[in-house]
N, C-alpha and C. Protein backbone atom coordinates (compact mmCIF):
# COMPACT_ATOMS: atom_id res chain seq x y z
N UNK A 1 0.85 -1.17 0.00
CA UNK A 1 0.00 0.00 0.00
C UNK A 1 0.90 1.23 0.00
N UNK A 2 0.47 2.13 -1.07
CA UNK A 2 1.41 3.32 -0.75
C UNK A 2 1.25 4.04 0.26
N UNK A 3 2.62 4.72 0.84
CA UNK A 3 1.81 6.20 1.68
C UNK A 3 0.60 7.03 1.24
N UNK A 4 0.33 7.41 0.42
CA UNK A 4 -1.09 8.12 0.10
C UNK A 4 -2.02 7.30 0.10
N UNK A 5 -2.06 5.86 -0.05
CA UNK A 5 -3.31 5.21 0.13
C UNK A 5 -3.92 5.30 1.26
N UNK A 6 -2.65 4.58 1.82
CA UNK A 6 -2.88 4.69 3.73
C UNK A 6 -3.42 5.93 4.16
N UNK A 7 -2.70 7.13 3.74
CA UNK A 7 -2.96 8.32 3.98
C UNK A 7 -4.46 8.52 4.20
N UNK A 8 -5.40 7.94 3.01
CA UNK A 8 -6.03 8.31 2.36
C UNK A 8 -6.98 7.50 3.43
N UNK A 9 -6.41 6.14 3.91
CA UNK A 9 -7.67 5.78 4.64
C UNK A 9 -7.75 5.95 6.21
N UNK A 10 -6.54 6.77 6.35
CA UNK A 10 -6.90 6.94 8.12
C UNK A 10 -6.93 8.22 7.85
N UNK A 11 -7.00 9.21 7.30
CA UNK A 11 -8.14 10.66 6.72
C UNK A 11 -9.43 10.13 6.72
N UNK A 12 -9.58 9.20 6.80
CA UNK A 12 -11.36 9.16 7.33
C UNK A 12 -11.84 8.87 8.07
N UNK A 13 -10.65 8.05 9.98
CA UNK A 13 -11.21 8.50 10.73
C UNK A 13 -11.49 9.72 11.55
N UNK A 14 -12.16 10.15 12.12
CA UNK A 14 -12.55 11.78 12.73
C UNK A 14 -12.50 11.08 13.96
N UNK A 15 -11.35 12.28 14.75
CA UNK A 15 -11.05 12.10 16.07
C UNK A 15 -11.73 13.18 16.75
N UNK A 16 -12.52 13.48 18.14
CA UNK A 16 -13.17 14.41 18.85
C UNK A 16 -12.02 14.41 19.77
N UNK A 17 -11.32 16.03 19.82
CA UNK A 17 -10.67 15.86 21.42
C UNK A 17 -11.14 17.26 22.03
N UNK A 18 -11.38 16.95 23.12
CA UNK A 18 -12.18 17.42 24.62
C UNK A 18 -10.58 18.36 25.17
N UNK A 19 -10.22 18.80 25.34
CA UNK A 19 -9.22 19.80 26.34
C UNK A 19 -9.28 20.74 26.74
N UNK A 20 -9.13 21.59 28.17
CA UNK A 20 -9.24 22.46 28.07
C UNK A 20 -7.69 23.62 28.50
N UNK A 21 -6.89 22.64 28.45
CA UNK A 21 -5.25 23.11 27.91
C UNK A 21 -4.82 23.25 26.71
N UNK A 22 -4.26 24.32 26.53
CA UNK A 22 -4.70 24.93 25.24
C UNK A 22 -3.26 24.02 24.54
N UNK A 23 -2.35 24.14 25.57
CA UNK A 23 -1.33 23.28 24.86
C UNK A 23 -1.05 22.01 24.54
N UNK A 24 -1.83 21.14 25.30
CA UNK A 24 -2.08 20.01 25.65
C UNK A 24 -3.16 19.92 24.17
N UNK A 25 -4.33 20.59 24.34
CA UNK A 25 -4.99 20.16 23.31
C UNK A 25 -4.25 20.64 21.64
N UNK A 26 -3.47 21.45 21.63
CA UNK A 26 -2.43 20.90 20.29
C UNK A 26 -1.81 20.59 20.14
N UNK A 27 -0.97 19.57 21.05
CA UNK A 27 0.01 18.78 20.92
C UNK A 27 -0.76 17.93 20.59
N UNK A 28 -1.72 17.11 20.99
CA UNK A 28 -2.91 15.85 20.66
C UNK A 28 -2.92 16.21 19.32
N UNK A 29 -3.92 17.15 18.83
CA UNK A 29 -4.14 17.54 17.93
C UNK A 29 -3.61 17.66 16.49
N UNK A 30 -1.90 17.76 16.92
CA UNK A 30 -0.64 17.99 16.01
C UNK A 30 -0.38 16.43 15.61
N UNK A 31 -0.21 16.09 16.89
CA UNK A 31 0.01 14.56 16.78
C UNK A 31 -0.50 13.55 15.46
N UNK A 32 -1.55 13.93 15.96
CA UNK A 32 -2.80 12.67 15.58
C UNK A 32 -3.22 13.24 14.01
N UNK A 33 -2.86 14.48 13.56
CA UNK A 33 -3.28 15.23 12.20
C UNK A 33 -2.04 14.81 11.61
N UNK A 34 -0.80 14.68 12.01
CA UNK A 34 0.63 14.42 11.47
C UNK A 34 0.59 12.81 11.16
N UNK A 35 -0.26 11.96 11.76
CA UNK A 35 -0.63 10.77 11.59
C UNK A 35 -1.60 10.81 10.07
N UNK A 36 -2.32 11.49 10.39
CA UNK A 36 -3.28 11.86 9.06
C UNK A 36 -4.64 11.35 9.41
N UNK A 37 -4.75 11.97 10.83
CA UNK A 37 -6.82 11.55 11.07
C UNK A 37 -6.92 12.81 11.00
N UNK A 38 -8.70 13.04 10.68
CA UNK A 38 -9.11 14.35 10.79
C UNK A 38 -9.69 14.58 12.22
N UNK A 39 -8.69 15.38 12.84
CA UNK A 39 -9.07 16.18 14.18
C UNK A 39 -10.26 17.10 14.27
N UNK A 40 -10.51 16.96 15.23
CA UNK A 40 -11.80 18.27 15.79
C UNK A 40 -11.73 18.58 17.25
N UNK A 41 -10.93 19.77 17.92
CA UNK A 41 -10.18 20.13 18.98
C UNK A 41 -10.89 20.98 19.31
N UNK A 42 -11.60 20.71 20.85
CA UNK A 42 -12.38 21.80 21.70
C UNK A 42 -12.01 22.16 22.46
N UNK A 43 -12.32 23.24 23.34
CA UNK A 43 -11.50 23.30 25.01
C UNK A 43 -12.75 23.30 26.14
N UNK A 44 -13.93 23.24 25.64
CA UNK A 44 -14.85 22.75 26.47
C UNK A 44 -15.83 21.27 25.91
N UNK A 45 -16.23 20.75 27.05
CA UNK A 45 -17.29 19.81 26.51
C UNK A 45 -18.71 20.42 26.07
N UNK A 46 -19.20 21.39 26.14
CA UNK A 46 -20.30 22.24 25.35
C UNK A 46 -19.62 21.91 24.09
N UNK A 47 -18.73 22.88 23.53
CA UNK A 47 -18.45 22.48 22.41
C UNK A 47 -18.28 21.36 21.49
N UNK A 48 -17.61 20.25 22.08
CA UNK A 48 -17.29 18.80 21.78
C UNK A 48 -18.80 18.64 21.56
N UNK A 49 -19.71 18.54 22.25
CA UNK A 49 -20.86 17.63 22.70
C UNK A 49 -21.76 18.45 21.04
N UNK A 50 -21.60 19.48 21.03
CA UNK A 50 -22.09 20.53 20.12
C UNK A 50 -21.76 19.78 18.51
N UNK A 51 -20.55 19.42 18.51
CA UNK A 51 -19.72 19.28 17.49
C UNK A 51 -20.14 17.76 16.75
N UNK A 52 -20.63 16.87 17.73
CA UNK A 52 -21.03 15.68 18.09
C UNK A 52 -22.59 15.19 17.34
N UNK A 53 -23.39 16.96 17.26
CA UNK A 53 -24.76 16.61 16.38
C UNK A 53 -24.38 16.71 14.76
N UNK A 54 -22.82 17.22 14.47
CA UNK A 54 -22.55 17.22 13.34
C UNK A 54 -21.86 16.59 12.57
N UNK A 55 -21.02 15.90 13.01
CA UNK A 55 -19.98 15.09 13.09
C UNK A 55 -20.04 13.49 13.55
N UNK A 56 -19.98 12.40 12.32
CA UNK A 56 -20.08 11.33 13.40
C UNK A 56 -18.23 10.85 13.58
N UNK A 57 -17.73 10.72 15.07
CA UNK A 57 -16.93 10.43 15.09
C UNK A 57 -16.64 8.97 15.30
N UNK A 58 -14.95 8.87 15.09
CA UNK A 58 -14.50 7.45 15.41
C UNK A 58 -13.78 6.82 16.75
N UNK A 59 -13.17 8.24 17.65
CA UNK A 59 -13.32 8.11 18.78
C UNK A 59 -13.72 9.62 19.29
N UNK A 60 -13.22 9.29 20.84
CA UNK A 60 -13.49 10.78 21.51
C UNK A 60 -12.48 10.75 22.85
N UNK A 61 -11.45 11.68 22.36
CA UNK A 61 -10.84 11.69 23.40
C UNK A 61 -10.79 12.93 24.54
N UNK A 62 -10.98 12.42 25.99
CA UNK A 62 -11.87 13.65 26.77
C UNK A 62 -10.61 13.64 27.60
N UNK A 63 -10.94 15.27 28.16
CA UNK A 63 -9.95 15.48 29.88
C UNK A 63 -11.22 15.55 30.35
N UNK A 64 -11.24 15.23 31.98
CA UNK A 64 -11.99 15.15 32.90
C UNK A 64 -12.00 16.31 33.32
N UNK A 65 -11.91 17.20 33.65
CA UNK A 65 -11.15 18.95 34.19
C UNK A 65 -11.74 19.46 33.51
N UNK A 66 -12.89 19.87 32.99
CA UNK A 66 -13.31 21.02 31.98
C UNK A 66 -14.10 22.11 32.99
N UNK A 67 -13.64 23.30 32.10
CA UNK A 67 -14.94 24.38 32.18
C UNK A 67 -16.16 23.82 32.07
N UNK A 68 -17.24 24.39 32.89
CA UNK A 68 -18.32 24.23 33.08
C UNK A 68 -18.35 22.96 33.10
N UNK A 69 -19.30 21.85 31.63
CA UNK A 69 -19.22 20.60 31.87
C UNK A 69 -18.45 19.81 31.70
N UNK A 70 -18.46 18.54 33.19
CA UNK A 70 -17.23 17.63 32.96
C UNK A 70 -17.06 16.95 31.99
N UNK A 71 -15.98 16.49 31.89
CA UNK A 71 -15.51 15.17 30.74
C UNK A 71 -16.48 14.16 30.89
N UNK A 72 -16.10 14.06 32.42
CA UNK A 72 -17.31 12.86 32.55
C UNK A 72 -19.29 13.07 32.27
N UNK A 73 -19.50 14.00 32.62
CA UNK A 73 -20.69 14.28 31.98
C UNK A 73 -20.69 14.44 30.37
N UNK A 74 -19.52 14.86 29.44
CA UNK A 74 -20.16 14.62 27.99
C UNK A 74 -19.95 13.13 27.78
N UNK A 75 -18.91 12.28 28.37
CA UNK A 75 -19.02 11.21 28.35
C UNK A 75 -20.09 10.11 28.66
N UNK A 76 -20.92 10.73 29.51
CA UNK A 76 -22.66 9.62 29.66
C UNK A 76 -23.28 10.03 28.99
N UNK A 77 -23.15 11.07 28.37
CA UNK A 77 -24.26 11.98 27.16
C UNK A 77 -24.13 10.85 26.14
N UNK A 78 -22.90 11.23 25.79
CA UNK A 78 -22.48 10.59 24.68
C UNK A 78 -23.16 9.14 24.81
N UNK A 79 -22.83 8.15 25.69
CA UNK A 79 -22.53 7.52 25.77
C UNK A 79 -24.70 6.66 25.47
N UNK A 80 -25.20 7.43 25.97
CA UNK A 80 -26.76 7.47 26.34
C UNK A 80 -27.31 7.84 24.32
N UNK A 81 -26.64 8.68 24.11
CA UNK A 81 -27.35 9.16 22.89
C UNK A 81 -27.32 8.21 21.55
N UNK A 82 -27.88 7.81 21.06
CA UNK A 82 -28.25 6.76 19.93
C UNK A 82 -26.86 6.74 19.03
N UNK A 83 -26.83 7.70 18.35
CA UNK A 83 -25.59 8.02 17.28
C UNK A 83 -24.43 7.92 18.10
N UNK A 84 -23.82 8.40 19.59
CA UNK A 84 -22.76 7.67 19.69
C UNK A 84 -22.38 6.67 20.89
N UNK A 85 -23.35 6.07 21.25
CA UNK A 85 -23.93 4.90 22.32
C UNK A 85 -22.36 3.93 22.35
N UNK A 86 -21.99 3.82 20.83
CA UNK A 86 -20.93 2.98 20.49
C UNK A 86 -19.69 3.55 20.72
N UNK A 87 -19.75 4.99 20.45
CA UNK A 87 -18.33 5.94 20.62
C UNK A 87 -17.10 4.80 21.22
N UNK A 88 -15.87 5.06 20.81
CA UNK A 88 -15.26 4.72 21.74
C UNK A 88 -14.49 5.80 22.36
N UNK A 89 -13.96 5.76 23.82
CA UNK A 89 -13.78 6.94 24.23
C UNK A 89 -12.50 6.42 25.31
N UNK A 90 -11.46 7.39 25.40
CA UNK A 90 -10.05 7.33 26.00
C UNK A 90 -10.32 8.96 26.53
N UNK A 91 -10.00 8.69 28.55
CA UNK A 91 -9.85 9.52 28.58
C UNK A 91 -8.51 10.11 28.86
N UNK A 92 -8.14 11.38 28.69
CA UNK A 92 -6.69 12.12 29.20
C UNK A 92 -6.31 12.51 30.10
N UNK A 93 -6.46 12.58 31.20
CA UNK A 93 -6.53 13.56 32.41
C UNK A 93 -5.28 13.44 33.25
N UNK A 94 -5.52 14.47 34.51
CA UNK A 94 -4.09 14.18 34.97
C UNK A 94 -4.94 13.82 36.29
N UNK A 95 -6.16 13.58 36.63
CA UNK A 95 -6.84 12.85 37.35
C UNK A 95 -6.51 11.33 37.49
N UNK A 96 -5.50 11.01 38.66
CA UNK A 96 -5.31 9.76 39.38
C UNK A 96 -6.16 8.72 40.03
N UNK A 97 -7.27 9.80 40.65
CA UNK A 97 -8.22 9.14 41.42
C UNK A 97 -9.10 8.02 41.32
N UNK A 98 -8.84 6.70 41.96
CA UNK A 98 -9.40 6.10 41.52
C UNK A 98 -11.09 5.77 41.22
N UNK A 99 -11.41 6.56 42.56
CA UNK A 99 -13.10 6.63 42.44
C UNK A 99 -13.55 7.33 40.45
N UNK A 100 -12.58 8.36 40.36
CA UNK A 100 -12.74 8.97 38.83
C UNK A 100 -12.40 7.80 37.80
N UNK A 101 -11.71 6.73 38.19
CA UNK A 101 -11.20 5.83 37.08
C UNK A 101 -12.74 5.05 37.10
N UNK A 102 -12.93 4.47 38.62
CA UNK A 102 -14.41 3.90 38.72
C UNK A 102 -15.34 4.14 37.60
N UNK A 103 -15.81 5.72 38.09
CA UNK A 103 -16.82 6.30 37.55
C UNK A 103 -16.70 6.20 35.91
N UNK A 104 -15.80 6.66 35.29
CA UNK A 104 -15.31 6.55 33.92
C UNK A 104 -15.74 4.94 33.07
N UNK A 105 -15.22 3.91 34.01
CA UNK A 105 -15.54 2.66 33.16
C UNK A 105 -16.87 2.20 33.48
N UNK A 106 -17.65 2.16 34.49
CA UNK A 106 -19.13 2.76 34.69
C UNK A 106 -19.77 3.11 33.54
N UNK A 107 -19.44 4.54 33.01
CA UNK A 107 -19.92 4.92 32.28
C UNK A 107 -19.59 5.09 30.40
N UNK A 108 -18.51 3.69 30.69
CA UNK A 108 -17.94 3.32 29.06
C UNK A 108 -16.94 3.32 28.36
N UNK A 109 -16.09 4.08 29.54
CA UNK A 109 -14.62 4.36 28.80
C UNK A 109 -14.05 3.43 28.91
N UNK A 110 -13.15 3.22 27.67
CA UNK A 110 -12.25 2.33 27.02
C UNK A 110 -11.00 2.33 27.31
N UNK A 111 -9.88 3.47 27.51
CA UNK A 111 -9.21 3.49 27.74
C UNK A 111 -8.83 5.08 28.94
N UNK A 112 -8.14 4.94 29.99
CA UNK A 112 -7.76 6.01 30.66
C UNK A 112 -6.01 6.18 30.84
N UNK A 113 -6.04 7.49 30.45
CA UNK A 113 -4.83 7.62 30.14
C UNK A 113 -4.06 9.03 30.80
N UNK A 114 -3.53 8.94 32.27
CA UNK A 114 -3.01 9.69 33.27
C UNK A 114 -2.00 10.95 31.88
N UNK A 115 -2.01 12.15 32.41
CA UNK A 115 -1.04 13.38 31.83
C UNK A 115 -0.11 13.20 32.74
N UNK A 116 1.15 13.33 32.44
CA UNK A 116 1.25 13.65 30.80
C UNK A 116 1.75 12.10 30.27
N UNK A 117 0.88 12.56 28.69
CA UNK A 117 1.10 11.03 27.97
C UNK A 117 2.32 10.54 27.19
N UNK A 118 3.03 9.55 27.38
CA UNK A 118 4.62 9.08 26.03
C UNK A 118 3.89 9.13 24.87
N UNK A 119 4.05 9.71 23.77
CA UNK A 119 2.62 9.78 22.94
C UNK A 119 3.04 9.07 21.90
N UNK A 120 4.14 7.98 21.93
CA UNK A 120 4.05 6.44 21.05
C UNK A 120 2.83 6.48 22.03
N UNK A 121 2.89 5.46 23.20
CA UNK A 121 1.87 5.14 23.93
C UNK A 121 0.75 5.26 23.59
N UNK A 122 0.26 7.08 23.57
CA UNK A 122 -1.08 7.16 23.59
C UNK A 122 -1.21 6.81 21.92
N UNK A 123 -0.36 6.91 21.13
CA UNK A 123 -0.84 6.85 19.61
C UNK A 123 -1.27 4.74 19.29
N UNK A 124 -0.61 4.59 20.48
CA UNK A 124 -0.78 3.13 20.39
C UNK A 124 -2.06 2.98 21.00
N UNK A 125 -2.47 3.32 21.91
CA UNK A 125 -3.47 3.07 22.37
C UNK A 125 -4.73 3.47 21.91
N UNK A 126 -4.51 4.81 20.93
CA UNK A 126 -5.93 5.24 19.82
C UNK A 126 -6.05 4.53 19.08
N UNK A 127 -4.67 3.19 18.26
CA UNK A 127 -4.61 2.57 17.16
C UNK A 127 -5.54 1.59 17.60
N UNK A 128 -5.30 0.86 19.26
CA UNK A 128 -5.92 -0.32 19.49
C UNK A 128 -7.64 0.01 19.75
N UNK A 129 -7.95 1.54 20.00
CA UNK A 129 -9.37 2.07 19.99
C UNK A 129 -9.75 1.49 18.91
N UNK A 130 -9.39 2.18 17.60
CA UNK A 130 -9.91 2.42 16.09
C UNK A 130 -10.04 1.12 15.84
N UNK A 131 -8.74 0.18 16.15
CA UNK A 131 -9.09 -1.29 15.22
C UNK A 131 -10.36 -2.21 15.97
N UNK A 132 -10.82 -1.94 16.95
CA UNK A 132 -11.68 -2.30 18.04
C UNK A 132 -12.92 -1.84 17.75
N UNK A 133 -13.29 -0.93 16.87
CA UNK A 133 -14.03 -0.44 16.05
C UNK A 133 -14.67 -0.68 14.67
N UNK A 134 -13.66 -1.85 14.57
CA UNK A 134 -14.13 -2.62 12.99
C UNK A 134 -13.16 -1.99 12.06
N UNK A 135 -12.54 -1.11 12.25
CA UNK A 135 -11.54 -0.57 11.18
C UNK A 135 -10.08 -0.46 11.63
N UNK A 136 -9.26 -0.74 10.87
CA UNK A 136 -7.66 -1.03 10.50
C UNK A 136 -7.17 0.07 11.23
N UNK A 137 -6.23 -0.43 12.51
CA UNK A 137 -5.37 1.04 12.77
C UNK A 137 -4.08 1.28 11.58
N UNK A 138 -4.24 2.17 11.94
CA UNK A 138 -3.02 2.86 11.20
C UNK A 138 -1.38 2.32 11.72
N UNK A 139 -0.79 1.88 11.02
CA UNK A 139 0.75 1.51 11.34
C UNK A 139 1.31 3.27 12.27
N UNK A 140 1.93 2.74 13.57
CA UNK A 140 3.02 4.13 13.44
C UNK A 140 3.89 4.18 12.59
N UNK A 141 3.61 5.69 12.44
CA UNK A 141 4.66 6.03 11.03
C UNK A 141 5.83 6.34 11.62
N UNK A 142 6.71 6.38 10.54
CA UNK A 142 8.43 6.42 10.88
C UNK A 142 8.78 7.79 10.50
N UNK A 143 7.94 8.34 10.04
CA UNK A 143 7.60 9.35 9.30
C UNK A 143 7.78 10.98 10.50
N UNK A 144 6.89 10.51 11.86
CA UNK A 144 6.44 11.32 12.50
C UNK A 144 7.85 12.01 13.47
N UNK A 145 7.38 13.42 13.26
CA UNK A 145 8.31 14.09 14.16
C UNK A 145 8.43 14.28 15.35
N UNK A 146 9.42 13.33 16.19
CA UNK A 146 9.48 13.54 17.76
C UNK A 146 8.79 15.17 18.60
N UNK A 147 8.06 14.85 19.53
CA UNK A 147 7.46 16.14 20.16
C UNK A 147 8.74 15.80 21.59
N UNK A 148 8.89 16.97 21.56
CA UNK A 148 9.64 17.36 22.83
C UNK A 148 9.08 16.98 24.03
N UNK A 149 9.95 16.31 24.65
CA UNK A 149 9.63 15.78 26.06
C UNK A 149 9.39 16.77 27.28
N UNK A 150 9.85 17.89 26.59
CA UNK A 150 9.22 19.21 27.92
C UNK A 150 7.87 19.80 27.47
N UNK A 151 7.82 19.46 26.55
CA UNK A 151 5.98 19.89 26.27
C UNK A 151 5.25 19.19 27.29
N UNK A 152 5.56 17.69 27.25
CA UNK A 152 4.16 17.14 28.17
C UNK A 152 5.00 16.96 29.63
């Protein structure tokens, strides 16, 4: 398969990410677009949840920490609402707590993933989302440009 094929087919999954660190949410963002999914980067869950009647996504990756509503509240939304009942959802947070880890798989999450993330790791762990989903993860590319270890 060439690079542009591939290209061509993980450009069609649509990733939702939830942050409300502005840096945090473009490093994700950089990441995962340099991979070649199409991103959609909020800094509140209003927005995400907003974004969500327009957009069907392939995952959703949330921080727990938001303005106004929590991660975890767009996460039972989500999770309740017909169109993304199936979502799969990883959350980010720098929330340890385990009662919050509780509550999270309770309410559907797939993967939880403590800040700051090794982001092989987290890119491994969106791959094993997506293929869990019925569709092919994406190989890590060799391609991708190391992010600085003082960012996260």
């Amino acid at each position: 398969m060439t690079n542009n094929a591939l290209n061509d087919s993980v450009r069609q999954k649509r990733i939702l990410v939830v942050e409300d660190d502005p840096e945090m949410r473009f490093l994700v963002d950089a990441i995962l677009t340099r991979l070649g999914y199409a991103v959609k980067a909020f800094g509140t869950a209003e927005e995400g949840m907003e974004e969500t009647h327009r957009t069907l996504f392939d995952l959703a990756i949330l921080d727990i920490n938001l303005p106004g509503m929590s991660g975890l509240t767009l996460c039972k939304i989500l999770k309740t609402e017909c169109l993304s009942h199936d979502l799969p959802i990883l959350i980010l947070t720098a929330s340890a707590d385990e009662g919050t880890k509780e509550r999270a798989c309770y309410w559907g999450v797939q993967d939880y993933v403590q800040k700051p993330p090794a982001p092989l790791d987290l890119v491994e762990r969106i791959q094993r989302l997506l293929a869990g989903s019925g569709r092919p993860p994406a190989p890590l590319s060799t391609e991708m440009t190391p992010v600085p270890a003082q960012i996260f």
